[in-house]
Protein backbone atom coordinates (compact mmCIF):
# COMPACT_ATOMS: atom_id res chain seq x y z
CA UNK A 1 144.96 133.02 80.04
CA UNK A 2 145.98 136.28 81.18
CA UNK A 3 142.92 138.00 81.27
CA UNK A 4 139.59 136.93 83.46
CA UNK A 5 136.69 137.86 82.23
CA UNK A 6 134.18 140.03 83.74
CA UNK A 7 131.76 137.65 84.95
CA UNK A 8 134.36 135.12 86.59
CA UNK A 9 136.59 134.94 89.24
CA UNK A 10 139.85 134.14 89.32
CA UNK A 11 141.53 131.65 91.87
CA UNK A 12 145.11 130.83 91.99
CA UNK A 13 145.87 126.87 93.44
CA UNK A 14 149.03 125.55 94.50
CA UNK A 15 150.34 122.69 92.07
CA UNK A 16 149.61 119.32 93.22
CA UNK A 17 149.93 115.74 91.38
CA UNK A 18 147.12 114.67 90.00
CA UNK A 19 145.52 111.19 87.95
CA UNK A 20 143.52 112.15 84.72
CA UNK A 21 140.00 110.69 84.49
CA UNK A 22 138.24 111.00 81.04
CA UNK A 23 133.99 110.74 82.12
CA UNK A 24 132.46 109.51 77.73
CA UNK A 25 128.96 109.57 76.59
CA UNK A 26 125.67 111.43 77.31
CA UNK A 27 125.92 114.47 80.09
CA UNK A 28 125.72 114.83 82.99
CA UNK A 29 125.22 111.22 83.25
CA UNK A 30 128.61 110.40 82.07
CA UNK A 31 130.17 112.69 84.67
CA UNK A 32 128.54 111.04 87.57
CA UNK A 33 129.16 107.44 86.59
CA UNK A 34 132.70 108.65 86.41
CA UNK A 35 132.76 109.98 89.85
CA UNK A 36 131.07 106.71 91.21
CA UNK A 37 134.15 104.67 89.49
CA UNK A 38 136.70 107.22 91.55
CA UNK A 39 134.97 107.05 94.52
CA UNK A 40 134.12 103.33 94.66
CA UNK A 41 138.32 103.06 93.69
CA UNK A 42 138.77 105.40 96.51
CA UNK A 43 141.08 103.20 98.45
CA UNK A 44 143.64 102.39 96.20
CA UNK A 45 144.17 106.04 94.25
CA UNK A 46 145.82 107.60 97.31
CA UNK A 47 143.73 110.89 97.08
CA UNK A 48 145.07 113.63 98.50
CA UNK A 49 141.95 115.56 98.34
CA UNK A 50 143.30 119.15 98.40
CA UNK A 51 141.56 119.88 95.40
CA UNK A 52 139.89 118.60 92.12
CA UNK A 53 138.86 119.59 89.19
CA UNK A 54 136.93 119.46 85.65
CA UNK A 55 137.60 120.20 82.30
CA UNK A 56 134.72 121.15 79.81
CA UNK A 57 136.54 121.68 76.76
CA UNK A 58 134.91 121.50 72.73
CA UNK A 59 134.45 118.21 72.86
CA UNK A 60 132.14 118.07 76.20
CA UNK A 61 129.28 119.46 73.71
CA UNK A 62 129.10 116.45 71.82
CA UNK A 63 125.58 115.18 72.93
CA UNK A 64 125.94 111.38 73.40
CA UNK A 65 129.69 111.34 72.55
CA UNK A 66 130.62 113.98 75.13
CA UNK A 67 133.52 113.61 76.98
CA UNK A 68 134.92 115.82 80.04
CA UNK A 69 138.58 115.21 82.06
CA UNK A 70 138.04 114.95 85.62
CA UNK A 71 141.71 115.54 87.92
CA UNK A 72 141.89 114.34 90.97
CA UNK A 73 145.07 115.07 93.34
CA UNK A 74 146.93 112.34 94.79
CA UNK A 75 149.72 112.11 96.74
């Protein structure tokens, strides 16, 4: 996107590696129990934690059959 609209800010990140996390069902519920599974795996993903981020694309709209992509870096 090359335009930001009004009533966001832009941020620039440097690029990192990161593992792809898919959080299904009902939200926000679905997005938590996802973040309990990557934090209770904590040890063995090899987090990097510069930065992470969500994705709330069409399909995160989708009442019970939501789903939303969760990246974590890793080194």
């Amino acid at each position: 996107m090359d335009e930001i609209p009004q009533v966001l800010t832009g941020r620039e990140f440097q690029p990192e590696q990161f593992q792809k996390f898919t959080a299904k069902g009902a939200m926000p519920a679905a997005v938590g129990n996802c973040w309990m599974n990557i934090w209770q795996r904590d040890a063995e993903l090899n987090r990097k934690y510069s930065y992470d981020f969500e994705v709330y694309g069409e399909k995160s709209q989708q009442g019970d059959n939501s789903e939303v992509d969760i990246y974590i870096a890793t080194k």
